[in-house]
Protein backbone atom coordinates (compact mmCIF):
# COMPACT_ATOMS: atom_id res chain seq x y z
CA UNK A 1 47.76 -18.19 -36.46
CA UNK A 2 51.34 -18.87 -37.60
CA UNK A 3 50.71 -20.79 -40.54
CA UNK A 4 48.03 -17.87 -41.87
CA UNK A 5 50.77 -15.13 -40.90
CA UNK A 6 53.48 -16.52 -43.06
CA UNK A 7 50.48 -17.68 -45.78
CA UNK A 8 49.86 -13.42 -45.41
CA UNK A 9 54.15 -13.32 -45.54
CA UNK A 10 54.32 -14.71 -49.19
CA UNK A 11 51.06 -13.34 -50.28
CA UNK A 12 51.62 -9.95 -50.02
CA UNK A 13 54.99 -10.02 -51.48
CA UNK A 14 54.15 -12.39 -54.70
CA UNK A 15 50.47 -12.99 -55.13
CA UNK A 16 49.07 -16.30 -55.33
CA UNK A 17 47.96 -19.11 -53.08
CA UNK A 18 50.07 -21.20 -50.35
CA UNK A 19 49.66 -24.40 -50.06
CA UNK A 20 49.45 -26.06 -46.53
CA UNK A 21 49.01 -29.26 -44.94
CA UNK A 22 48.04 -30.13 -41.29
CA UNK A 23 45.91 -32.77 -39.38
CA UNK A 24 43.58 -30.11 -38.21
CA UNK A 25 42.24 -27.07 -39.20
CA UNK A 26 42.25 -23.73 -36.29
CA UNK A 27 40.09 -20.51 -37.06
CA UNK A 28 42.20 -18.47 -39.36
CA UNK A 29 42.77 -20.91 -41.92
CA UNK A 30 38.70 -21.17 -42.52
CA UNK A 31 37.41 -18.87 -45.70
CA UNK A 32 40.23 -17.94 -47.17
CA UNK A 33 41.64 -17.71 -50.61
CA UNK A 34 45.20 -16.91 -49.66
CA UNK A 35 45.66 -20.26 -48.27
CA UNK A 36 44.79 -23.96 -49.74
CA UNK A 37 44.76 -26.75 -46.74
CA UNK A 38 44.68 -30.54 -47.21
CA UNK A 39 44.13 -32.23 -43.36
CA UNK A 40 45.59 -35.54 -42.70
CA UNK A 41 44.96 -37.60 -39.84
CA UNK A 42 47.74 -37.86 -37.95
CA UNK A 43 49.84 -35.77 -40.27
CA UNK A 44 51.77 -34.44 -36.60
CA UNK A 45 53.54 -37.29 -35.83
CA UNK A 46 55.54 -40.17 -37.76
CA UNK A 47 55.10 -42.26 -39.66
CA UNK A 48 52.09 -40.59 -41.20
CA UNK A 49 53.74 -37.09 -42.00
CA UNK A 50 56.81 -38.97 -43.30
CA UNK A 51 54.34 -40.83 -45.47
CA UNK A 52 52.15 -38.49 -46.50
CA UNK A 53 55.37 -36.04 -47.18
CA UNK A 54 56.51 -38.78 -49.87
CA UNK A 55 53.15 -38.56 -51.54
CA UNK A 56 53.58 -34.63 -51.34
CA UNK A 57 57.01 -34.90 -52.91
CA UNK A 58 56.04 -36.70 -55.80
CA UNK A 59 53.52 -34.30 -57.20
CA UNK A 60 56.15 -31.68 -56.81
CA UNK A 61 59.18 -33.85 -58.22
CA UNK A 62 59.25 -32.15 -61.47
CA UNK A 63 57.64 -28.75 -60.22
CA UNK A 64 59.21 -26.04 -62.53
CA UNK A 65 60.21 -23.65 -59.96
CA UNK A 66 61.86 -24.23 -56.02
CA UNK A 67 58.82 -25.19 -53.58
CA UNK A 68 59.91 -24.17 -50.01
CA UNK A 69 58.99 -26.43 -46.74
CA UNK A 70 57.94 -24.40 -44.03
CA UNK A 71 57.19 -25.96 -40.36
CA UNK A 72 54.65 -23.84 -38.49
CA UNK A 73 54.72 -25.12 -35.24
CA UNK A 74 57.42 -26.95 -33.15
CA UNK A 75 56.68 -30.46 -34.19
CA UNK A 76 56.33 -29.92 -37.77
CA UNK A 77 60.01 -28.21 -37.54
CA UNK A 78 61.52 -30.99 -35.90
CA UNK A 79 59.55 -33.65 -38.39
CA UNK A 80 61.15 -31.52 -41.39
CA UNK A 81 64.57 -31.70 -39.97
CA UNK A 82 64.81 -35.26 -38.87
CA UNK A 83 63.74 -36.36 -42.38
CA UNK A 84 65.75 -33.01 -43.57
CA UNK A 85 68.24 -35.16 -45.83
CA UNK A 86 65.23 -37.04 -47.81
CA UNK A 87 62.87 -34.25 -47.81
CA UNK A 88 65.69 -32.00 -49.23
CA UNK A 89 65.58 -33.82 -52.76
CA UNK A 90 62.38 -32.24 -53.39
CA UNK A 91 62.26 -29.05 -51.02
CA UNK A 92 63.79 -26.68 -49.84
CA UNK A 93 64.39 -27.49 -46.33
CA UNK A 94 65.50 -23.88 -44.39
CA UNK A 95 66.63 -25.82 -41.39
CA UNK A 96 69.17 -26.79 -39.16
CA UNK A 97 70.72 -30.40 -39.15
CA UNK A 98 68.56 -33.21 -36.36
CA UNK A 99 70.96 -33.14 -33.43
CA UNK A 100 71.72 -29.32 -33.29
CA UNK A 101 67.29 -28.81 -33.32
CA UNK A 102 67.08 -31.54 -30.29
CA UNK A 103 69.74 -29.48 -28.43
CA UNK A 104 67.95 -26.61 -28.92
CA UNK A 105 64.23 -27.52 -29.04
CA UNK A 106 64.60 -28.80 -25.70
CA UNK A 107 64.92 -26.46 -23.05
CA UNK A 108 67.46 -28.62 -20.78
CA UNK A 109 69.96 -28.94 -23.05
CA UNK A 110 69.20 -25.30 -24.68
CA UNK A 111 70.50 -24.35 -21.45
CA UNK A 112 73.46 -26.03 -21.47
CA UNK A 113 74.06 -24.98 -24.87
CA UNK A 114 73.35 -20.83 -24.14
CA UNK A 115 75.56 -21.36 -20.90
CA UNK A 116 78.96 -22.62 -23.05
CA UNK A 117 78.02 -19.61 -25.84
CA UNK A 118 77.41 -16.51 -22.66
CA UNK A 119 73.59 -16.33 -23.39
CA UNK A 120 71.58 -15.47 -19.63
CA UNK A 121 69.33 -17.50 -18.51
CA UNK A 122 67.18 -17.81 -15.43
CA UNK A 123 68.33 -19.98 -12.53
CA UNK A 124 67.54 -23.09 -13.54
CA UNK A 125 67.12 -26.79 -11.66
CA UNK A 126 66.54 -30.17 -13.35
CA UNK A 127 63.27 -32.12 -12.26
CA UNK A 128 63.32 -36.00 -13.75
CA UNK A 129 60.74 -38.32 -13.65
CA UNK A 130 63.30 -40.46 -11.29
CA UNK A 131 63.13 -37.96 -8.57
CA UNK A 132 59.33 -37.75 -8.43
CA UNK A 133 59.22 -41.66 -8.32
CA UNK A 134 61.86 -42.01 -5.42
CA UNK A 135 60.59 -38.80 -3.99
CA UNK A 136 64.56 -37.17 -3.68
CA UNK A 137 65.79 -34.17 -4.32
CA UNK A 138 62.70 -32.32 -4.61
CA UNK A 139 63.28 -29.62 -3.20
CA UNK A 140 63.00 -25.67 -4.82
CA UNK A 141 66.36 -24.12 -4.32
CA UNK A 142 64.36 -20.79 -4.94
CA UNK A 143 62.38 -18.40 -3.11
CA UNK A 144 58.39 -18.91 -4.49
CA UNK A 145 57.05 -17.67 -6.78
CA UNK A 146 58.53 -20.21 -9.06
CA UNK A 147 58.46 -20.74 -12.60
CA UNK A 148 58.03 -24.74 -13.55
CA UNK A 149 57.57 -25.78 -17.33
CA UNK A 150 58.12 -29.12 -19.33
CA UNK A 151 61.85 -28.97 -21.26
CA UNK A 152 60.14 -31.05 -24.06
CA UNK A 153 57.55 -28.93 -25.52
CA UNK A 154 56.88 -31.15 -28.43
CA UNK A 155 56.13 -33.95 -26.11
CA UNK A 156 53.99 -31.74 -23.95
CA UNK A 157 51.58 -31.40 -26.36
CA UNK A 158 49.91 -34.82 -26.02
CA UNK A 159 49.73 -34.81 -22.07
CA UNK A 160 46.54 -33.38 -20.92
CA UNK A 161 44.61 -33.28 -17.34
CA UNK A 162 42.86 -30.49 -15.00
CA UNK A 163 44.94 -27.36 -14.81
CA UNK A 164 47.32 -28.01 -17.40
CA UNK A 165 49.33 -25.01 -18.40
CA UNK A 166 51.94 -24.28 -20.77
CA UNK A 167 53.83 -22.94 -18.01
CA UNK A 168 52.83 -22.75 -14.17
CA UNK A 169 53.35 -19.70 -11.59
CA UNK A 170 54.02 -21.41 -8.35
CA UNK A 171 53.56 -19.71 -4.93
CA UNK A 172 54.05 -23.10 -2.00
CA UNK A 173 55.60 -25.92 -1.63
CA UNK A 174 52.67 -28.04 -1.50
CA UNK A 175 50.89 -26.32 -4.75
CA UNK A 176 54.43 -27.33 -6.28
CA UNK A 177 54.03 -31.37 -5.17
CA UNK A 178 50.90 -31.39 -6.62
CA UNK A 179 51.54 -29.84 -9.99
CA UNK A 180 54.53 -32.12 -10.50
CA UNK A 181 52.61 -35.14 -9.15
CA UNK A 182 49.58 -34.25 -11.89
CA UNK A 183 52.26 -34.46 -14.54
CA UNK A 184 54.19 -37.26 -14.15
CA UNK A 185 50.68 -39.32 -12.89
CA UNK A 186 49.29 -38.38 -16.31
CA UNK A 187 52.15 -39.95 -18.77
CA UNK A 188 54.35 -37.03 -19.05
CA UNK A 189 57.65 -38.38 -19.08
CA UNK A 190 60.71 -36.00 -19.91
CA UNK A 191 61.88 -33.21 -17.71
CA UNK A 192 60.49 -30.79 -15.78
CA UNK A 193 62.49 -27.23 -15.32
CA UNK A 194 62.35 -25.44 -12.52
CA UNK A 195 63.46 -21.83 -11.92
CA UNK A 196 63.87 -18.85 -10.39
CA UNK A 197 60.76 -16.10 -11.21
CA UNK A 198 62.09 -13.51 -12.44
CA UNK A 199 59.50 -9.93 -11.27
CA UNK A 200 57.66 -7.91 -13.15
CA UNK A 201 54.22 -8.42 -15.23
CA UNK A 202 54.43 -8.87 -19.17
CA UNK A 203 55.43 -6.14 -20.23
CA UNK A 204 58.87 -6.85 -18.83
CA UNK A 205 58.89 -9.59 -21.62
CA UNK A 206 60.69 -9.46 -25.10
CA UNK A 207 60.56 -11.60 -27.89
CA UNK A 208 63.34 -11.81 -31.15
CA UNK A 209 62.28 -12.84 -33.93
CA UNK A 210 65.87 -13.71 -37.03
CA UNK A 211 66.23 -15.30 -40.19
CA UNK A 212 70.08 -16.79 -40.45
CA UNK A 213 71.00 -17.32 -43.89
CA UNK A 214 72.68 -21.08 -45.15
CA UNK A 215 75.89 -19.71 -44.61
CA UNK A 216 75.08 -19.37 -41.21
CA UNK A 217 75.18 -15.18 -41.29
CA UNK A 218 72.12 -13.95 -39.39
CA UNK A 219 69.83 -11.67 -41.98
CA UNK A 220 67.66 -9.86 -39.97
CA UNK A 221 66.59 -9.19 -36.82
CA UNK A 222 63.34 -7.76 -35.33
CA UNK A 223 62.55 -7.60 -31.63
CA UNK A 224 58.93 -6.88 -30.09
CA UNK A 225 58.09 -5.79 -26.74
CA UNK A 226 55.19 -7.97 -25.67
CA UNK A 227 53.05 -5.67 -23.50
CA UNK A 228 50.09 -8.28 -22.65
CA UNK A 229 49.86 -12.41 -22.42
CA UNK A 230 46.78 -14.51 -22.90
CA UNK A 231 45.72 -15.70 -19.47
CA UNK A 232 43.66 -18.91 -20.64
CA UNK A 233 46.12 -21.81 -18.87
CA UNK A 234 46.89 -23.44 -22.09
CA UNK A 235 47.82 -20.76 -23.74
CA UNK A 236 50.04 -18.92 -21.20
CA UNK A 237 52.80 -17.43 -22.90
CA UNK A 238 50.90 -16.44 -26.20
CA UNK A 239 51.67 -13.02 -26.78
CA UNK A 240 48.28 -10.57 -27.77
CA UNK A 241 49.87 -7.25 -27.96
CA UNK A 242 53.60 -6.37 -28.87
CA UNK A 243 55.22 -2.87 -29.93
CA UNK A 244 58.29 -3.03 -31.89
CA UNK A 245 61.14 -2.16 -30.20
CA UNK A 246 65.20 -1.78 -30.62
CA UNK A 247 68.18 -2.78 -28.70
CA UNK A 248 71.81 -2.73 -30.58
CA UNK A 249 73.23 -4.68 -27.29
CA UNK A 250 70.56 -7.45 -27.16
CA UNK A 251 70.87 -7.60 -31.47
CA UNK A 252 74.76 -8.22 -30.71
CA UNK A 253 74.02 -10.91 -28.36
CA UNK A 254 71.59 -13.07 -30.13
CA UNK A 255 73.93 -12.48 -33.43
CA UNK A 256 76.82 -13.96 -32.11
CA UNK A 257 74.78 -16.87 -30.41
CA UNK A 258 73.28 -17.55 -33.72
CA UNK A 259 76.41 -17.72 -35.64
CA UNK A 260 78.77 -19.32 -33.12
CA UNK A 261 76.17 -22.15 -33.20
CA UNK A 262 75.83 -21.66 -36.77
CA UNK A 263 72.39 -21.80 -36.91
CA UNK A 264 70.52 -21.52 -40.16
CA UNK A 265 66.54 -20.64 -40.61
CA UNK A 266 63.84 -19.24 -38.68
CA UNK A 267 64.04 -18.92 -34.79
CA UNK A 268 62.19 -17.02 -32.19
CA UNK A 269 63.35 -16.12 -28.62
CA UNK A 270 61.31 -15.25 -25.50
CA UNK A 271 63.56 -13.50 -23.13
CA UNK A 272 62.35 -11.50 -19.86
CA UNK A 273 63.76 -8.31 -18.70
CA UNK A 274 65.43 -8.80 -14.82
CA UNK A 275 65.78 -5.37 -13.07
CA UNK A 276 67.93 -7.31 -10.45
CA UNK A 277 70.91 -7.15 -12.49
CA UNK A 278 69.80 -5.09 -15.38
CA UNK A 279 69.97 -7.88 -18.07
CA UNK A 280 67.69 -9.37 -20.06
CA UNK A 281 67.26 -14.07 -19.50
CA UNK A 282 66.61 -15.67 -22.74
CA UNK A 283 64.01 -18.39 -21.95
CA UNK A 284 64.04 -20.66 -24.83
CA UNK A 285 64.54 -20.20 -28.58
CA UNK A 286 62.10 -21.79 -31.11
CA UNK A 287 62.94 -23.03 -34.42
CA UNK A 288 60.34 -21.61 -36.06
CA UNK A 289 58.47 -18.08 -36.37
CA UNK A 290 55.98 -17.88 -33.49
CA UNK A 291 52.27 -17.36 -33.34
CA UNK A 292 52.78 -13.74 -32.81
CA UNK A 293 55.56 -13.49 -35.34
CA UNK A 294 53.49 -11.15 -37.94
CA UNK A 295 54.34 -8.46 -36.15
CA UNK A 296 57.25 -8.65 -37.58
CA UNK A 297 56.16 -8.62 -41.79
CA UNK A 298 53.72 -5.71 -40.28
CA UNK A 299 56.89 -3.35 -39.56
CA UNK A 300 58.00 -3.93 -42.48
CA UNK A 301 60.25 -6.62 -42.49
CA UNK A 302 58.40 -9.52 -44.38
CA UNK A 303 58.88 -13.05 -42.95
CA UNK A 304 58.58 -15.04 -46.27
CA UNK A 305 61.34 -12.08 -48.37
CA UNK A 306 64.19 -13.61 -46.75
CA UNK A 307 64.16 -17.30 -46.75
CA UNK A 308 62.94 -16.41 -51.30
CA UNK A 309 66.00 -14.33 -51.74
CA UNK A 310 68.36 -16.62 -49.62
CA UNK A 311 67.73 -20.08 -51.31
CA UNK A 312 65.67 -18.79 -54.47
CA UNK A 313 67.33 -15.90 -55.91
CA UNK A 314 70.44 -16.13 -54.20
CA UNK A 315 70.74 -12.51 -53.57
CA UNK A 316 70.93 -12.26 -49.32
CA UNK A 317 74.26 -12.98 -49.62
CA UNK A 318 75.02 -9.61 -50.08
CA UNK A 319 73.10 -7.69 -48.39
CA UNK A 320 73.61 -6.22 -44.91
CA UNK A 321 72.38 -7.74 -41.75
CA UNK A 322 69.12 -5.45 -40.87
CA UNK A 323 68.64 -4.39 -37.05
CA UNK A 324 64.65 -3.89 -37.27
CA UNK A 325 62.58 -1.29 -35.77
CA UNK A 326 65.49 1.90 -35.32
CA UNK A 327 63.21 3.93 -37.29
CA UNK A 328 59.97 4.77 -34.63
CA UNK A 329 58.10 6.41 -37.96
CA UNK A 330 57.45 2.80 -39.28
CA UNK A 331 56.48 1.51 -36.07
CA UNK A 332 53.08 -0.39 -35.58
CA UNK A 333 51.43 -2.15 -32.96
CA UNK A 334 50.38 -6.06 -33.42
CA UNK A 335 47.20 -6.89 -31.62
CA UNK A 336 45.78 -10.73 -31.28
CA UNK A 337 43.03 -9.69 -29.26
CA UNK A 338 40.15 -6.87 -29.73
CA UNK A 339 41.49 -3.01 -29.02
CA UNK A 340 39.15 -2.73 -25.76
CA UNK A 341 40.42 -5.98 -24.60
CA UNK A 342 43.95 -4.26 -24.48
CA UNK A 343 42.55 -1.27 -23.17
CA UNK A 344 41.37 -3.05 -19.98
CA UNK A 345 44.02 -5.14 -19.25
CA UNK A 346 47.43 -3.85 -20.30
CA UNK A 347 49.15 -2.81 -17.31
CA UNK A 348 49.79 1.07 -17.26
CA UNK A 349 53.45 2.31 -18.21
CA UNK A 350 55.37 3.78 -21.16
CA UNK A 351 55.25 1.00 -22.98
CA UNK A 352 51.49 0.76 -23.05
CA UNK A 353 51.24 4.63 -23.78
CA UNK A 354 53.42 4.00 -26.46
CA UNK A 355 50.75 1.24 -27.61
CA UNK A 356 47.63 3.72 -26.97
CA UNK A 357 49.44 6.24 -29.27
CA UNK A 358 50.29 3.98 -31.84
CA UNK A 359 46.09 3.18 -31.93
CA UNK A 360 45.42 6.76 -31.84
CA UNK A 361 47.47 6.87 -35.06
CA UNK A 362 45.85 3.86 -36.56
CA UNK A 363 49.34 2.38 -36.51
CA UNK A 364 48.07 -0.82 -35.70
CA UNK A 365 47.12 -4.66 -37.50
CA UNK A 366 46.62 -8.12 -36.60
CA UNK A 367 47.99 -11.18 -38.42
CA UNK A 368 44.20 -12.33 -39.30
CA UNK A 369 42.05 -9.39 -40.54
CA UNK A 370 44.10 -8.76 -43.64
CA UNK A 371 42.11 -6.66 -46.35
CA UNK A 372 43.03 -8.75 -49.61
CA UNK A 373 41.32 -11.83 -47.90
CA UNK A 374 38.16 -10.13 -47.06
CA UNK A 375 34.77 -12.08 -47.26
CA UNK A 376 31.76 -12.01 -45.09
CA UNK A 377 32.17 -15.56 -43.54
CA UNK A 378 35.68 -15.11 -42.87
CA UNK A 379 35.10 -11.55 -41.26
CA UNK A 380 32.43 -12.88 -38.98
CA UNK A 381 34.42 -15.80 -37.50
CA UNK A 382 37.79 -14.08 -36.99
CA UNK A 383 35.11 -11.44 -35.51
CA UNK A 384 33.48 -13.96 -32.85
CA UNK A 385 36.87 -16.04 -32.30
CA UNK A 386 38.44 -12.09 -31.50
CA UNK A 387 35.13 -11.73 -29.00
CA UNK A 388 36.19 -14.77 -27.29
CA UNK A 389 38.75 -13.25 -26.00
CA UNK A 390 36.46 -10.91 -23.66
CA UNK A 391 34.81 -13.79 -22.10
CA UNK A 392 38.78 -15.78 -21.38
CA UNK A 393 40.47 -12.69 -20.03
CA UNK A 394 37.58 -12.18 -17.22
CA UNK A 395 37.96 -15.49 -16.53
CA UNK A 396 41.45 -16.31 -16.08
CA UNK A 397 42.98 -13.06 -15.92
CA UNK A 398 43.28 -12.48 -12.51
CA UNK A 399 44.15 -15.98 -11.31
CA UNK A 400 46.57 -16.39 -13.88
CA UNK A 401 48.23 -12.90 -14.01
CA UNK A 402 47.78 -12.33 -10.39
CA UNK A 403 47.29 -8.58 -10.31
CA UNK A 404 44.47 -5.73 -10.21
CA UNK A 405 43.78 -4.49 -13.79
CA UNK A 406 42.55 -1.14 -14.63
């Protein structure tokens, strides 16, 4: 999904075809002329991508204008930037240096990082390996429900068992033993955090979306208001439906962070409104656009302008920092799921009748279905994989979201 909305990015701003790599090809990328894919076996991981990348950067040694080197996905990002300094003599690399991305990428130490720069954050305690080994200090310092989630997301990709989850809801004590235990027993081997829940359903959730310029000056800004998750467990978190939405104080507050870090690329925060103390926690921040990030290039701030005019024509430099979405006559709703899917299971408040308004207006898109990549095959895949999506929300819905829907 994220490598076909940023494909859609440069496409409708220049034309042309984007070339991609990956070791295996999802949905979107099938029948379509916007987007050219070579698949390598074990292109996700060194030292095939760093191989395969030195193949890549040969054919483009000479190449007569800048080629730019996108990561769509976590472990691509961090592959880019730990071979940043060789991969830069070729590309254009718009990342941050190796050790800033590991203190970032990994929610621990992202902690650490957004405590010593003011940034909220849930209450938050450390689970290691050690202390499910020696069984000590195990205990949850927080009233359940509790959240519980793996701080190295690029290593939780390759652990798999029974009722693994991006992210677990957890509502006892012994529920909690066994989820760690399943973890740990099945190679997992980083650390676990564990933290406070913080009420309300999705729709309490916001994600941020900036592009930070090489001189570390963040570019633009864009923040959604998810208003409905995926419920399937691995794919818990996923936004499928998120209205644009603006907030000076919370654009001041990832700014700064940004630029007293001095950041420089893509990232993408999750954060989650707490009406406890009327402030929103910033969960994590990606290093990358995320799956749901078209929503962005659909209100009319396109993904793939920014990082062109910042290392290709040099002219973001001077121009202002943009605060997306003031404007409410531009705004459009971005849907990853079919319109009666939403219908059913969005939870009913302002935000939602803000949505069903929106769709009244035909104010709405999804990164997939774009009408300048159009064919029959293409239609009646994204078509069935959109279907889907009828059939997982029945199923996992309730047990995974944990409340009536309408």
């Amino acid at each position: 999904m994220n490598v076909y909305g940023m494909a859609r990015a440069f496409h409708e701003l220049y034309g042309g075809t984007v070339k991609a790599y990956a070791e295996i090809q999802l949905a979107p990328t099938r029948f379509t002329k916007i987007l050219d894919l070579t698949l390598y076996s074990g292109f996700s991981e060194d030292p095939v991508f760093i191989e395969k990348m030195r193949e890549i950067a040969k054919v483009y040694q000479n190449h007569d204008e800048p080629v730019i080197l996108i990561g769509c996905g976590d472990g691509y990002a961090e592959l880019i930037s730990k071979h940043k300094d060789e991969l830069s003599k070729t590309f254009v690399c718009p990342y941050v240096d190796y050790d800033l991305l590991k203190s970032l990428n990994n929610k621990e130490s992202f902690y650490h990082v957004a405590d010593k720069h003011g940034l909220p954050h849930p209450l938050t305690k450390i689970i290691t390996k050690d202390m499910y080994e020696n069984k000590s200090d195990l205990d949850v310092p927080f009233e359940f429900p509790v959240a519980l989630k793996p701080a190295n997301s690029v290593e939780w990709l390759d652990i798999h068992f029974e009722g693994r989850k991006k992210a677990f809801i957890i509502h006892s004590q012994e529920e909690y033993m066994t989820i760690v235990g399943k973890i740990y027993d099945n190679g997992y081997k980083s650390d676990l955090i564990l933290q406070d829940f913080i009420p309300g359903d999705d729709s309490n959730m916001r994600v941020l979306n900036a592009y930070v310029d090489q001189d570390h000056h963040v570019k633009m800004m864009c923040l959604g208001h998810p208003i409905l998750e995926d419920p399937t467990p691995q794919s818990i978190g996923n936004y499928v439906a998120i209205i644009p939405e603006f907030n000076q104080d919370v654009y001041d507050q990832v700014q700064k962070f940004l630029e007293d870090i001095e950041f420089t690329g893509y990232a993408n925060f999750d954060m989650k409104y707490d009406s406890r103390d009327d402030t929103f926690k910033f969960f994590e921040i990606n290093l990358r656009q995320g799956r749901s990030s078209f929503f962005v290039t659909l209100n009319g701030y396109n993904l793939a302008k920014y990082v062109v005019e910042d290392y290709i024509e040099g002219s973001l430099e001077n121009e202002p920092t943009v605060y997306a979405n003031k404007n409410k006559a531009q705004h459009k709703l971005w849907l990853g799921v079919p319109e009666k899917v939403f219908n059913k299971y969005a939870a009913e408040n302002d935000a939602t009748k803000y949505a069903d308004e929106l769709i009244k207006q035909d104010r709405v898109g999804t990164t997939v279905f774009y009408s300048k990549d159009n064919s029959f095959r293409r239609w009646l895949l994204l078509t069935y994989m959109f279907h889907n999506y009828v059939k997982r929300f029945d199923k996992y819905f309730q047990e995974n979201k944990g409340r009536d829907f309408k």
